[in-house]
PDB file of N, CA and C in Angstrom:
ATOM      1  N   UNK A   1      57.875   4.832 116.687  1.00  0.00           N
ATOM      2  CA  UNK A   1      57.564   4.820 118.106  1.00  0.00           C
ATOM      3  C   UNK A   1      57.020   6.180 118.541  1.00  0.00           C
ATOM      4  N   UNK A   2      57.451   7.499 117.916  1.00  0.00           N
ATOM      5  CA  UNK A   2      57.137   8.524 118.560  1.00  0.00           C
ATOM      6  C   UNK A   2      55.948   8.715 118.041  1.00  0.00           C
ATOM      7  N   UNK A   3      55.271   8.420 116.610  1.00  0.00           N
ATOM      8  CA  UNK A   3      54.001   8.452 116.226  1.00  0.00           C
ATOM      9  C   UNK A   3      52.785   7.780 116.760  1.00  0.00           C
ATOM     10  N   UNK A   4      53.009   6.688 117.442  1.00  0.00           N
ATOM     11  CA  UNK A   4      52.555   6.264 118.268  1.00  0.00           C
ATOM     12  C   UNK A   4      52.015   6.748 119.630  1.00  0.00           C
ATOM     13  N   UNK A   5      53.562   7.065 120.431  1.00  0.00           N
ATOM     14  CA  UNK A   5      53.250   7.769 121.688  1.00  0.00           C
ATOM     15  C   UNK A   5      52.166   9.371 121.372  1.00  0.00           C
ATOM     16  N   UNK A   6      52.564   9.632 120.054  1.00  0.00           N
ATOM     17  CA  UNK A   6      51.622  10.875 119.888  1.00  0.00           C
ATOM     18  C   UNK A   6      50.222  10.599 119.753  1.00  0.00           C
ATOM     19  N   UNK A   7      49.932   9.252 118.685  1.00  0.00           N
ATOM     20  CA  UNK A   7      48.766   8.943 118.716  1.00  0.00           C
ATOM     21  C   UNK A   7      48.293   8.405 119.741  1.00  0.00           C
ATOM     22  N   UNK A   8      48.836   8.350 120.870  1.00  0.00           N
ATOM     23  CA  UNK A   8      48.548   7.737 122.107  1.00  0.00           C
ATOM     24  C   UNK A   8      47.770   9.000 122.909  1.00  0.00           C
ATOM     25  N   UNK A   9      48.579  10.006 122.847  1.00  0.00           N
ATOM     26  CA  UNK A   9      48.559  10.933 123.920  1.00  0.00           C
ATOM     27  C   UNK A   9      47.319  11.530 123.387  1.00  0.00           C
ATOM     28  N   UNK A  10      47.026  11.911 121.971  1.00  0.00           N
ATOM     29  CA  UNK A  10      45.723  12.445 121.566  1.00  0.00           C
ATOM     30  C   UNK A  10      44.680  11.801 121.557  1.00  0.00           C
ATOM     31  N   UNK A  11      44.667  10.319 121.676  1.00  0.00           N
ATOM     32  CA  UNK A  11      43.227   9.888 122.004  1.00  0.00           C
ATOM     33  C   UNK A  11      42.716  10.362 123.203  1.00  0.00           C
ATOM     34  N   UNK A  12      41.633  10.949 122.959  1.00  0.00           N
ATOM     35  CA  UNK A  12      40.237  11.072 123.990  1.00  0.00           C
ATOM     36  C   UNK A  12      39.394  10.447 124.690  1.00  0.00           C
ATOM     37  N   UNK A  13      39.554   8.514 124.133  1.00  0.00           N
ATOM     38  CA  UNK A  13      38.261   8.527 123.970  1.00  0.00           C
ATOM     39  C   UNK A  13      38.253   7.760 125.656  1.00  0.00           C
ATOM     40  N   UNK A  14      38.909   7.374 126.137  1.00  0.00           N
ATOM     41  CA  UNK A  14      39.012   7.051 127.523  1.00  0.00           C
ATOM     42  C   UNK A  14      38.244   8.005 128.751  1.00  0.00           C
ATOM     43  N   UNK A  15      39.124   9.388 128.136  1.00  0.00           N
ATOM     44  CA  UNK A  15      38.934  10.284 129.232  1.00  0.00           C
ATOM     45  C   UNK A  15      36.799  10.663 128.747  1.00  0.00           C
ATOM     46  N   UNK A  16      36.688  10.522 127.820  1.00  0.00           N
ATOM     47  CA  UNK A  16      35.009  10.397 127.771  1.00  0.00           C
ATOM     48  C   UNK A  16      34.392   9.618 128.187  1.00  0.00           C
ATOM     49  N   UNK A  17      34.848   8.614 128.490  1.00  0.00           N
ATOM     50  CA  UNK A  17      34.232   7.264 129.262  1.00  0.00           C
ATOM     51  C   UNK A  17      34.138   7.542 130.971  1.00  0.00           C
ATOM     52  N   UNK A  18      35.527   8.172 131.022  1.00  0.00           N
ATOM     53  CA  UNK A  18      35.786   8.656 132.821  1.00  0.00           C
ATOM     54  C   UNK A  18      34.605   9.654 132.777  1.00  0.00           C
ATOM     55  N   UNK A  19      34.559  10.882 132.477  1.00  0.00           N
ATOM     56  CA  UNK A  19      33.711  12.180 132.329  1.00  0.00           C
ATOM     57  C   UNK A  19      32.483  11.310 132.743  1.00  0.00           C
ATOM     58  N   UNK A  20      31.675  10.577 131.953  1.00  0.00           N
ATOM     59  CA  UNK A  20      30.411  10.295 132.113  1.00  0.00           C
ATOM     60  C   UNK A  20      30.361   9.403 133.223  1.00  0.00           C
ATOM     61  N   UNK A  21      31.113   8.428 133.174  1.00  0.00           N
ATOM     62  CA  UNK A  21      30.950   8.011 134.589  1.00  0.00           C
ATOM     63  C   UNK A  21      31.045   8.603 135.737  1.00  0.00           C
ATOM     64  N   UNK A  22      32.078   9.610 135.889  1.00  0.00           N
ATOM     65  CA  UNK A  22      32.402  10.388 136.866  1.00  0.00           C
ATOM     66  C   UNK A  22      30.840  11.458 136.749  1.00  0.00           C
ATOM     67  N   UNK A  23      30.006  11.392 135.589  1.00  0.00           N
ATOM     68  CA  UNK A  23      28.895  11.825 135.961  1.00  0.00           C
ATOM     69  C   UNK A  23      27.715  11.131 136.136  1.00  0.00           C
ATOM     70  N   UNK A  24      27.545  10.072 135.999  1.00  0.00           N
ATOM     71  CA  UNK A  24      26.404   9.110 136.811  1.00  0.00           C
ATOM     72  C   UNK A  24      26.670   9.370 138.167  1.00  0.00           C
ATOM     73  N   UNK A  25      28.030   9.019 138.738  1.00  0.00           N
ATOM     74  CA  UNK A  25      28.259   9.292 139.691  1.00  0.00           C
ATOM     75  C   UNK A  25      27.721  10.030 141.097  1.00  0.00           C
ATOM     76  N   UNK A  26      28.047  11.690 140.133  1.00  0.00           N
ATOM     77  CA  UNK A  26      27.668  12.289 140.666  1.00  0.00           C
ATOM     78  C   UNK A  26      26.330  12.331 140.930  1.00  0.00           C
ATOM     79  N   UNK A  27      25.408  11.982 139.745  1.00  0.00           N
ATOM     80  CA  UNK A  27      23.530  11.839 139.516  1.00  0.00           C
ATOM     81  C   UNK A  27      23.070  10.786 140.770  1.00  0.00           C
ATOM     82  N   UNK A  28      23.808   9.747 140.980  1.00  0.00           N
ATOM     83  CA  UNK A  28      23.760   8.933 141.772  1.00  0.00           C
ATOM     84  C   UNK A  28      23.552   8.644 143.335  1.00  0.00           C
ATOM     85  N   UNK A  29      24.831   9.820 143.611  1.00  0.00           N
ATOM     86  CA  UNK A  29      25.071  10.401 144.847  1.00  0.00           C
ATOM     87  C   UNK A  29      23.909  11.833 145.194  1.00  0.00           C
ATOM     88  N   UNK A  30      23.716  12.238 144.305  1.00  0.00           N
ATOM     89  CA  UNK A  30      21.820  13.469 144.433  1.00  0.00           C
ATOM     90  C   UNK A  30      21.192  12.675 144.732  1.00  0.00           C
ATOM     91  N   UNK A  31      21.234  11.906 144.051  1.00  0.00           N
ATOM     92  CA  UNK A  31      19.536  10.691 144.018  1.00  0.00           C
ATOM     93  C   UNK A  31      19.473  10.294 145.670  1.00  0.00           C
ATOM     94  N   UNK A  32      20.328   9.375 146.208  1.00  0.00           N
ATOM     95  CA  UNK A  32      20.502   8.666 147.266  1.00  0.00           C
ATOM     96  C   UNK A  32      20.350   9.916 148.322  1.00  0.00           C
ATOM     97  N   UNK A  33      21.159  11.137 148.254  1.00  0.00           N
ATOM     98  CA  UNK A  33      21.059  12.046 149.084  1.00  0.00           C
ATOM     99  C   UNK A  33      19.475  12.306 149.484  1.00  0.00           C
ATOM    100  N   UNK A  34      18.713  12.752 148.302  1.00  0.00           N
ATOM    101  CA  UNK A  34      17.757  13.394 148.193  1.00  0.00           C
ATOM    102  C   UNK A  34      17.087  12.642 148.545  1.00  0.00           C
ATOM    103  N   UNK A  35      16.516  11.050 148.169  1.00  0.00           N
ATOM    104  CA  UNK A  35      16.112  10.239 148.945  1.00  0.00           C
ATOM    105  C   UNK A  35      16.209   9.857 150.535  1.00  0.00           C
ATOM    106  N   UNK A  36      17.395   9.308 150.678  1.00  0.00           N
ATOM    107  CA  UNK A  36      17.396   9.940 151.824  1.00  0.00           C
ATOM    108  C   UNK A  36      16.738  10.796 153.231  1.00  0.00           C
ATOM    109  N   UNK A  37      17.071  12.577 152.430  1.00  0.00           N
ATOM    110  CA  UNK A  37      15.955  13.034 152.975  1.00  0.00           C
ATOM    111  C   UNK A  37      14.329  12.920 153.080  1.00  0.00           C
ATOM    112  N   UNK A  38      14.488  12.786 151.846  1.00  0.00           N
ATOM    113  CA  UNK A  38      12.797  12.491 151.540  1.00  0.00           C
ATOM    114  C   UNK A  38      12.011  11.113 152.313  1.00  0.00           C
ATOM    115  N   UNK A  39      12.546  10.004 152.418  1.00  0.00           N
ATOM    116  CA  UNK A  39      12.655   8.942 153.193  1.00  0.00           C
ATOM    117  C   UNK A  39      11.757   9.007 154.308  1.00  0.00           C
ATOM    118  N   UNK A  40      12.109   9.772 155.351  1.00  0.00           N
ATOM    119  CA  UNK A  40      11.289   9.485 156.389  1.00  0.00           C
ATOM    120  C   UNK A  40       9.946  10.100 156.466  1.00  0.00           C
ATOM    121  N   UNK A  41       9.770  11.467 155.745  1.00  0.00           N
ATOM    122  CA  UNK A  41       8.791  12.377 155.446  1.00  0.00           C
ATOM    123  C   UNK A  41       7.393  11.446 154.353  1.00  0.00           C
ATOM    124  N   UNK A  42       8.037  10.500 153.555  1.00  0.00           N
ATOM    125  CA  UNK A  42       7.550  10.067 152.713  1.00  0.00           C
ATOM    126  C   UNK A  42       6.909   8.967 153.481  1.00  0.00           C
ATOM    127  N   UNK A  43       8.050   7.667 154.306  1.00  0.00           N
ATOM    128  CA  UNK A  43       7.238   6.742 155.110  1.00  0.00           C
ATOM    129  C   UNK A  43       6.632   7.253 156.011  1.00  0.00           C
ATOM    130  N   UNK A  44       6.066   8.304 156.371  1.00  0.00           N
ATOM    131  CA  UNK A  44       5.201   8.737 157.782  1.00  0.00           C
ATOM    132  C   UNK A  44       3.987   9.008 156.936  1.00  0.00           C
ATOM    133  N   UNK A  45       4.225   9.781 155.706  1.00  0.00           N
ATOM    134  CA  UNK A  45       2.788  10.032 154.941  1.00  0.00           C
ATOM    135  C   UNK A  45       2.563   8.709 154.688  1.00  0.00           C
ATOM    136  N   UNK A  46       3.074   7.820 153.737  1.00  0.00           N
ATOM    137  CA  UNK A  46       2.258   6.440 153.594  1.00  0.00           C
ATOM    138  C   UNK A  46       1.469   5.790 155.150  1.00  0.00           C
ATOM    139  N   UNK A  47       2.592   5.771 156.231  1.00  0.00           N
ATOM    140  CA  UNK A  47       2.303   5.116 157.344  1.00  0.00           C
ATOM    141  C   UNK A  47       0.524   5.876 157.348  1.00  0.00           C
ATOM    142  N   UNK A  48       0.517   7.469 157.499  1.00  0.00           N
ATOM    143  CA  UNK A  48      -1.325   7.598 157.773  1.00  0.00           C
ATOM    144  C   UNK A  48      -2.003   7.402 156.610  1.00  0.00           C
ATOM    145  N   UNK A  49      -1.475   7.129 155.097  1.00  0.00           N
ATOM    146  CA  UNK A  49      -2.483   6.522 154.230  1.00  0.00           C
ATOM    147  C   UNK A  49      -2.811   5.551 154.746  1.00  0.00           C
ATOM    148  N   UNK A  50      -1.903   4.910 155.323  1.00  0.00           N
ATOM    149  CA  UNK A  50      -2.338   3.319 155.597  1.00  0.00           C
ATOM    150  C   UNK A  50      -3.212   2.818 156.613  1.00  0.00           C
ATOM    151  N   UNK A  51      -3.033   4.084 157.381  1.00  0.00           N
ATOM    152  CA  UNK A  51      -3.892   3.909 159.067  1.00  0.00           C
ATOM    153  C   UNK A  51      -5.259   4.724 158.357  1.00  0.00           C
ATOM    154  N   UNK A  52      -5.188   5.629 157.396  1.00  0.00           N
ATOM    155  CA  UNK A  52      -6.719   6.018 156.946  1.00  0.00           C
ATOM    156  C   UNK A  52      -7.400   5.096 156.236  1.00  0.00           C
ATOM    157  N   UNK A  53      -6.643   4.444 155.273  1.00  0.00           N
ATOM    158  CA  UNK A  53      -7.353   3.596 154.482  1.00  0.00           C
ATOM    159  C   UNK A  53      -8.203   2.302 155.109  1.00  0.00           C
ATOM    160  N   UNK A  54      -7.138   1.767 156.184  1.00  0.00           N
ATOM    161  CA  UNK A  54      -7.497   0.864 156.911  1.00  0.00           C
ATOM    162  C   UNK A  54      -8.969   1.540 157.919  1.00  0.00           C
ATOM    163  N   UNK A  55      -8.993   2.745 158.382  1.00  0.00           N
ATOM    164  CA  UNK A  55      -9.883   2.916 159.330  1.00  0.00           C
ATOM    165  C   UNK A  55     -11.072   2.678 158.233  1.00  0.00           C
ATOM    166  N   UNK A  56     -11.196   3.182 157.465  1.00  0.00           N
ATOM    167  CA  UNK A  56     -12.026   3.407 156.606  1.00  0.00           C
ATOM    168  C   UNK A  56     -12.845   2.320 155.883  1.00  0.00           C
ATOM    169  N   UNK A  57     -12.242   1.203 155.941  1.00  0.00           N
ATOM    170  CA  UNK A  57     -11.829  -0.383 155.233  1.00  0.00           C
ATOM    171  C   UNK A  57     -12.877  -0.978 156.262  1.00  0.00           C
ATOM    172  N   UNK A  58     -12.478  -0.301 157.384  1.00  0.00           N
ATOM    173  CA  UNK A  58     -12.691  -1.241 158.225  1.00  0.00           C
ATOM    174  C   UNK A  58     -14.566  -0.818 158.886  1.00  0.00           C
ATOM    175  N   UNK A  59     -14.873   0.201 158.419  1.00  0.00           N
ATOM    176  CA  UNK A  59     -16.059   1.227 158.796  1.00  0.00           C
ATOM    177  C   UNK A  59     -15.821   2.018 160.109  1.00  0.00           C
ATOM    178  N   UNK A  60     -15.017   2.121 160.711  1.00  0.00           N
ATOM    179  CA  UNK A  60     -14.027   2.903 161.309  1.00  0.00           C
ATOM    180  C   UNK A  60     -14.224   4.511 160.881  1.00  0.00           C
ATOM    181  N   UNK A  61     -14.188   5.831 162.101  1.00  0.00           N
ATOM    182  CA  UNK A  61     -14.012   6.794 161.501  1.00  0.00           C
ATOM    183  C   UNK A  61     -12.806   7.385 161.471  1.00  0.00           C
ATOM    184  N   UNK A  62     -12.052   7.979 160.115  1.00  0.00           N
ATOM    185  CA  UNK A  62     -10.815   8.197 159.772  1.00  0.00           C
ATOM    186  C   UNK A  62     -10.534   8.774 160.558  1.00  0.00           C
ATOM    187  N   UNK A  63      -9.242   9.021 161.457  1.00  0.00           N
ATOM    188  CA  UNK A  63      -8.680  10.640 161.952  1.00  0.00           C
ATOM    189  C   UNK A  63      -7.784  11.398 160.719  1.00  0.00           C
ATOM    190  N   UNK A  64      -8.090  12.645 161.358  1.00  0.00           N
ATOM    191  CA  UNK A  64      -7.027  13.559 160.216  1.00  0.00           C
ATOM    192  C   UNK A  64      -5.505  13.322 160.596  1.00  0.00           C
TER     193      UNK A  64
END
């Protein structure tokens, strides 16, 4: 029984499974953050690709 509880207590391989998850995690929570910010800066530039492309599409003169 006590060889056991010892071979119990020295396995690792759990707490390597936690570690990496506990680091997606974290990769996860950057990502969404950073997005996030980036988000509205990003849909306002598409929004005037879209109003240039269209002026342009359309023989329309672009605004800047």
């Amino acid at each position: 029984m006590f060889k056991f509880i010892s071979k119990f207590r020295n396995d690792d391989k759990g707490a390597t499974a936690i570690e990496y998850g506990l680091i997606a995690a974290l990769i996860a929570i950057a990502l969404i953050a950073a997005l996030q910010t980036l988000g509205g800066s990003l849909s306002t530039m598409f929004s005037e690709v879209s109003t240039t492309v269209g002026a342009v599409d359309t023989g329309g003169t672009p605004t800047p």
